[in-house]
Protein backbone atom coordinates (compact mmCIF):
# COMPACT_ATOMS: atom_id res chain seq x y z
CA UNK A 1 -9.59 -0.75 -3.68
CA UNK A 2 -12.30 0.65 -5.93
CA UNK A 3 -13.37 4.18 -3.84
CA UNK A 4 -10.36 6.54 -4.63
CA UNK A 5 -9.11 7.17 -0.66
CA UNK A 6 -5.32 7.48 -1.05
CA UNK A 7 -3.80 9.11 1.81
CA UNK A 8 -6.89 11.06 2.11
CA UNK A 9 -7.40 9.90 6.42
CA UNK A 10 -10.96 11.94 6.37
CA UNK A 11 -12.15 10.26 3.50
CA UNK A 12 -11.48 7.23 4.71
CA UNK A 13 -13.06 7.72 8.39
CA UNK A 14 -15.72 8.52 6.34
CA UNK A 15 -16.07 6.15 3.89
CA UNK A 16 -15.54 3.43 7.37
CA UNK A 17 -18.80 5.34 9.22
CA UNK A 18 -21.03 5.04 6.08
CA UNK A 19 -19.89 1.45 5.99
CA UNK A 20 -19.66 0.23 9.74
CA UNK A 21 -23.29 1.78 9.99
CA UNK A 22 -24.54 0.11 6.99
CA UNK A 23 -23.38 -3.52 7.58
CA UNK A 24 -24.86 -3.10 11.52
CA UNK A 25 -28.21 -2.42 10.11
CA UNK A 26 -27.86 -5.30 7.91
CA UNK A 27 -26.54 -7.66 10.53
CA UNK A 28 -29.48 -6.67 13.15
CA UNK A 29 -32.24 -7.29 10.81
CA UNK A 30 -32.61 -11.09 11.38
CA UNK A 31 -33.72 -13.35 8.31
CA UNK A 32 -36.54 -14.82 10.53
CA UNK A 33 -37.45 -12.46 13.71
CA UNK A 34 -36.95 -14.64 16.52
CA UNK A 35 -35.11 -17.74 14.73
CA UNK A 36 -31.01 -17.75 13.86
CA UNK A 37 -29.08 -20.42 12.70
CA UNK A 38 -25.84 -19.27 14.12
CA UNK A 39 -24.42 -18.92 10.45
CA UNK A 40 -25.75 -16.06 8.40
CA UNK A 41 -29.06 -15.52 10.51
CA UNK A 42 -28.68 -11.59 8.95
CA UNK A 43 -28.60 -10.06 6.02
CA UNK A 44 -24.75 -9.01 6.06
CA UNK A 45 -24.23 -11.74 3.83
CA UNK A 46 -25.60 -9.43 0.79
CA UNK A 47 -23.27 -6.88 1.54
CA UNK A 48 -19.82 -8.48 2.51
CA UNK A 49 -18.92 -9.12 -0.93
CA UNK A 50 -19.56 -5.53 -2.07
CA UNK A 51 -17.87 -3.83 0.62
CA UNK A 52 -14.67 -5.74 -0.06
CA UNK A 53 -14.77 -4.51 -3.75
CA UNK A 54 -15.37 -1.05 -2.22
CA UNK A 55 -12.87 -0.96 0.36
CA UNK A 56 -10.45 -3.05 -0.28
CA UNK A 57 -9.47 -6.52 1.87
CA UNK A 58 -7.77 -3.95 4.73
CA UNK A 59 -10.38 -1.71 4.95
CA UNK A 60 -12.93 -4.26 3.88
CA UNK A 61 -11.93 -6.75 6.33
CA UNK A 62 -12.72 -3.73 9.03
CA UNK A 63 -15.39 -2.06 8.02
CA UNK A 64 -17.51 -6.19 7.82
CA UNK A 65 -15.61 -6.84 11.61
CA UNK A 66 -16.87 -3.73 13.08
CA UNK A 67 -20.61 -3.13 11.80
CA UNK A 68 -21.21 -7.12 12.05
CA UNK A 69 -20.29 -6.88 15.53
CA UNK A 70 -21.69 -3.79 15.92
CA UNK A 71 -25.34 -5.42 14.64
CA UNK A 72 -24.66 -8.01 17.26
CA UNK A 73 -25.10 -6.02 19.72
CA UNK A 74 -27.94 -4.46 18.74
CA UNK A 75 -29.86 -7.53 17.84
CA UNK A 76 -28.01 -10.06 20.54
CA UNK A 77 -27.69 -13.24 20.11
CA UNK A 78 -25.09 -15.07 22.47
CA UNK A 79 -21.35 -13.73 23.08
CA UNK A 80 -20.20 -16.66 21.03
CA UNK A 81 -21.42 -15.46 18.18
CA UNK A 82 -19.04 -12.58 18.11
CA UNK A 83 -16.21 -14.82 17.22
CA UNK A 84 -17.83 -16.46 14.36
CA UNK A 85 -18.53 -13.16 12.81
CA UNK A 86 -15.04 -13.13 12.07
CA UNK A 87 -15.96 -15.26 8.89
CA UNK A 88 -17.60 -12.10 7.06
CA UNK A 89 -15.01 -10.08 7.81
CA UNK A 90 -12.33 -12.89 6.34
CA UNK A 91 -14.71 -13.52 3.47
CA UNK A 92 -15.13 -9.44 2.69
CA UNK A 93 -11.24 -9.85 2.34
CA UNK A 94 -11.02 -12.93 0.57
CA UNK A 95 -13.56 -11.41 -2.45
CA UNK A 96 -11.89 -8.57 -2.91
CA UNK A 97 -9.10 -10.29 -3.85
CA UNK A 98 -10.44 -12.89 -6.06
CA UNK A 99 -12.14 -9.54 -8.17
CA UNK A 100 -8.32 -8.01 -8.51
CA UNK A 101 -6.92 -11.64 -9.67
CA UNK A 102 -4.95 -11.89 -6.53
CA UNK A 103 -5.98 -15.46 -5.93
CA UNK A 104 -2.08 -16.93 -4.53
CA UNK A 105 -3.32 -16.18 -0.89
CA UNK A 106 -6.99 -16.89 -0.80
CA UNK A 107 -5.76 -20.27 -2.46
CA UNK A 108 -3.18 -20.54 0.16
CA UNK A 109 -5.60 -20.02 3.05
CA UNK A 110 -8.80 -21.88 1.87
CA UNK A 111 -6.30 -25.02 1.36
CA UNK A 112 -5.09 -24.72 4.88
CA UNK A 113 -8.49 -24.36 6.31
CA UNK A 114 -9.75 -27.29 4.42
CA UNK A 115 -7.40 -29.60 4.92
CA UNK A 116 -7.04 -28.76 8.72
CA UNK A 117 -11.02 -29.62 8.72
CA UNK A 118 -10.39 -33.24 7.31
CA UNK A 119 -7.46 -33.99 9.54
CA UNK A 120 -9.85 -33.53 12.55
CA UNK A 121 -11.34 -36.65 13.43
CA UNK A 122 -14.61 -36.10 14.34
CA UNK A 123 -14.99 -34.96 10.54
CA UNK A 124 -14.14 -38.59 9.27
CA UNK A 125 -17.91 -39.83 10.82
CA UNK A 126 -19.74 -36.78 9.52
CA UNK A 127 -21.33 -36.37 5.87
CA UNK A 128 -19.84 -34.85 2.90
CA UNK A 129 -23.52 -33.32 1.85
CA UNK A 130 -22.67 -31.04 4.92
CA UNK A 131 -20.04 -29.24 3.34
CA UNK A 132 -20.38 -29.94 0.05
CA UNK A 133 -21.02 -25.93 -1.07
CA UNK A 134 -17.74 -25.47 0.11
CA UNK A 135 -15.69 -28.06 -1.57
CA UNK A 136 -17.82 -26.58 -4.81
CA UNK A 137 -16.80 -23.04 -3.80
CA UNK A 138 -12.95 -24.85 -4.07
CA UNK A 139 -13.62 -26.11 -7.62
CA UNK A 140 -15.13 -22.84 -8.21
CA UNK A 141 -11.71 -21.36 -6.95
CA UNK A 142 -9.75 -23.13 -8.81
CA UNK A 143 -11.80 -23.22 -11.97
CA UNK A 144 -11.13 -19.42 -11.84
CA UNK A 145 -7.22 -19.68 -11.41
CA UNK A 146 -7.42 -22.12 -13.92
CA UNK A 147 -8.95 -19.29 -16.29
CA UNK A 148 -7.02 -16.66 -15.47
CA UNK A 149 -3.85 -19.10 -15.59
CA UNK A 150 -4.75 -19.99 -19.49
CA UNK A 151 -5.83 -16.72 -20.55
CA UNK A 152 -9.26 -17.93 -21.07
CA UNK A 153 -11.11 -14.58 -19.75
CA UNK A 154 -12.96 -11.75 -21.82
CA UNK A 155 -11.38 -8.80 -22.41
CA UNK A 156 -14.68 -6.75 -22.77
CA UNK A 157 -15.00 -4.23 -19.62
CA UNK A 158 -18.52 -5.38 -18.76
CA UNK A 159 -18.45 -9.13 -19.23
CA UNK A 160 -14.86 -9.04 -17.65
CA UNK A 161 -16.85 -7.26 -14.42
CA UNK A 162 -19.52 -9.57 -14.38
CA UNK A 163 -17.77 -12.42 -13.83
CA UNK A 164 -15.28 -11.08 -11.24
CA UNK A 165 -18.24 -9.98 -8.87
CA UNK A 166 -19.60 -13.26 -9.25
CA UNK A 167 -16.46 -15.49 -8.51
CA UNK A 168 -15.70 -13.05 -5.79
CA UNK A 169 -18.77 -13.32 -4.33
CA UNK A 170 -19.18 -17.07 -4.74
CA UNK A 171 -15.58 -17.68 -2.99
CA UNK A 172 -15.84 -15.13 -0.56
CA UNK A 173 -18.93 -16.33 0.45
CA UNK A 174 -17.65 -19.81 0.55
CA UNK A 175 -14.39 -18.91 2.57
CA UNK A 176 -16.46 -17.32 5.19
CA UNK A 177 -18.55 -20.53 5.67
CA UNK A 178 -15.40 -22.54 5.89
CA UNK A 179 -13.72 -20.43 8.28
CA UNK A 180 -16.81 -20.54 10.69
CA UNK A 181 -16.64 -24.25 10.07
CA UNK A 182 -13.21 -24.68 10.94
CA UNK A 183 -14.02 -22.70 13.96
CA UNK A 184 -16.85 -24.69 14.84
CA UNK A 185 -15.00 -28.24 14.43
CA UNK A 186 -11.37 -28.34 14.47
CA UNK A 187 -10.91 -25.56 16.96
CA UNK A 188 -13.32 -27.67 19.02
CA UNK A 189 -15.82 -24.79 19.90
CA UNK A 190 -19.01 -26.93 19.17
CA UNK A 191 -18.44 -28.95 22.62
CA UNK A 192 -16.07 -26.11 24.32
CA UNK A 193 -18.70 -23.20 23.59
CA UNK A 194 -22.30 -25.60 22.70
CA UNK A 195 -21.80 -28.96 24.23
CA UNK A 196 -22.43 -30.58 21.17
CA UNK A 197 -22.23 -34.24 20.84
CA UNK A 198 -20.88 -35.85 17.84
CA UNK A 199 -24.55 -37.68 17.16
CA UNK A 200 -25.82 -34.08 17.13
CA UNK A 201 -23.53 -32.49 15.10
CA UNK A 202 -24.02 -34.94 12.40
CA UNK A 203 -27.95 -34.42 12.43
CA UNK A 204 -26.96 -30.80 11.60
CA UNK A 205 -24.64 -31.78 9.15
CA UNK A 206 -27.27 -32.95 7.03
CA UNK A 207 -29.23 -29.67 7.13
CA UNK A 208 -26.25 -27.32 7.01
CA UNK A 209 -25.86 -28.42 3.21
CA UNK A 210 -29.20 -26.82 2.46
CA UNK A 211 -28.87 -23.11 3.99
CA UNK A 212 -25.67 -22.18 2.88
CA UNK A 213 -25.69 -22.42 -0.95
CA UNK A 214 -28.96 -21.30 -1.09
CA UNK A 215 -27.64 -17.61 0.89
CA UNK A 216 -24.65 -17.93 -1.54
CA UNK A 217 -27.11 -18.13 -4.27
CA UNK A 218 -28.70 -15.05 -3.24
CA UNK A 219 -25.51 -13.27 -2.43
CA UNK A 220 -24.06 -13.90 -6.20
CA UNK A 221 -26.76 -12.27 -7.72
CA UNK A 222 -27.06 -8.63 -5.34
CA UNK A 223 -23.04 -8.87 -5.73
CA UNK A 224 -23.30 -8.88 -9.11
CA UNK A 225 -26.04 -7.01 -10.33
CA UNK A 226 -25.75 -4.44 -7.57
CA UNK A 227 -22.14 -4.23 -7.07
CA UNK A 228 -22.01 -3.94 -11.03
CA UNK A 229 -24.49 -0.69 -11.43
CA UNK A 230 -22.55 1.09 -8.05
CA UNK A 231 -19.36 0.56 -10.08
CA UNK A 232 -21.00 2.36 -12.91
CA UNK A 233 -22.94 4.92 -11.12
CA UNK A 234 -20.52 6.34 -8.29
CA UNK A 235 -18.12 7.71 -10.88
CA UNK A 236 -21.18 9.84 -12.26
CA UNK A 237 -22.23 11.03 -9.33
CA UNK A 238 -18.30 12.57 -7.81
CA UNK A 239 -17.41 9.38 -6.16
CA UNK A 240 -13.72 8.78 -7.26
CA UNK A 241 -13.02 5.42 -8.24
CA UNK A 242 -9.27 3.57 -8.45
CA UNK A 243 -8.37 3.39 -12.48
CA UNK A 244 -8.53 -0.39 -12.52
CA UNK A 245 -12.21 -0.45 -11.94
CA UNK A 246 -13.30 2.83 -12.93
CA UNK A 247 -16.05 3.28 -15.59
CA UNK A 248 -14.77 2.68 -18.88
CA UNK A 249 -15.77 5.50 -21.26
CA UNK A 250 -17.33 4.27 -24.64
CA UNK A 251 -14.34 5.75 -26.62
CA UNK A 252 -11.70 4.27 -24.41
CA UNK A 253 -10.27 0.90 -25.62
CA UNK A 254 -10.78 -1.70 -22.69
CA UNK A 255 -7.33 -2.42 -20.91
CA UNK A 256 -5.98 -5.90 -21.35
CA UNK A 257 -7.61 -7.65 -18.02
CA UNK A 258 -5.87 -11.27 -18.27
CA UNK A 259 -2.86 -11.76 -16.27
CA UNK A 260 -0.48 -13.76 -17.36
């Protein structure tokens, strides 16, 4: 994780308050007062990405669950709702991992997720546009193991952090869309929980393809260019940070970032 905690069980009640408090605010304040879509109708989708970085997948993972939830209640919506949120928790996880190069398991999951989606058959009538950020985000995915597999990745502390934040927050993002998806469709919850029909579902299908990337859009730039200047600043103003993303002093050679 990138906030020093350790064994340190204050700091990191702490660090979880300042958090959980900070991703409720976010998730109450709706995009459009009045209107939600049922995916991302909040802001927590600027923030998800961050907090992983911050706290880790465990901690991340918690920290997204609790305050999301937490900002449903304040700003309610429907009780269904609560179980979707489990997507920006899953995706605060997943892009924490891509930024530390542990990409086996988000690999291993997004596969699963996707392929479970296409063996449902109600998916086999609906359009491709509708998820078509998300079969990106698995090119994306792979484009990055890919890069890390061949060494092809700068060694230079800044550009090396740049493009981290932005693949994590580009496949976290993604992976938290597909999970809600998978949710939605092959667990059956549009009918079970909305009463969906299959003629209405694909109607929303064709929309779905147009909110989505554009929040991911969004998302990839705060992750970056914020996330990027709180990695710099916190170690100048006392906030410990974990050696592997610490602030690299001028007169410090850059560690060798590519994995074999």
């Amino acid at each position: 994780m990138a906030l020093a905690i350790g064994k340190n069980r204050s700091r990191m009640v702490a660090y979880l308050a300042i958090f959980i408090a900070l991703v409720a605010v976010f998730d109450a304040i709706p995009i459009i007062p009045g209107l939600y879509s049922g995916i991302w109708d909040s802001w927590i989708f600027l923030l998800s990405p961050i907090i992983g970085v911050l706290l880790g997948p465990f901690l991340g993972f918690i920290a997204v669950g609790l305050g999301s939830s937490l900002g449903h209640f304040i700003y309610y919506r429907d009780p269904f709702e609560f179980v979707f949120m489990l997507g920006a928790a899953f995706g605060a996880a997943c892009a924490v991992l891509i930024y530390h190069r542990r990409w086996k398991p988000v690999l291993i999951i997004y596969s699963g997720l996707l392929l479970g989606y296409f063996l449902t058959p109600i998916t086999w009538s609906l359009p491709l546009i509708g998820i078509w950020d998300i079969l990106l985000g698995y090119g994306i995915l792979l484009l990055f193991i890919l890069l890390i597999s061949i060494q092809i990745w700068p060694t230079h502390h800044t550009q090396d952090q740049w493009l981290r934040l932005l693949f994590c927050a580009i496949i976290g993002l993604e992976a938290d869309i597909l999970l809600r998806v998978f949710i939605l469709i092959p667990l059956g919850t549009y009918w079970f929980f909305y009463g969906m029909t299959p003629g209405f579902l694909y109607w929303l299908w064709l929309t779905a393809g147009i909110i989505t990337p554009l929040k991911v859009a969004i998302s990839g730039v705060f992750t970056v260019t914020i996330g990027f200047s709180l990695l710099q600043i916190l170690p100048r103003v006392g906030v410990p940070l974990t050696e592997e993303v610490a602030d690299i002093k001028p007169e410090q050679p850059p560690p060798n970032l590519v994995m074999d």
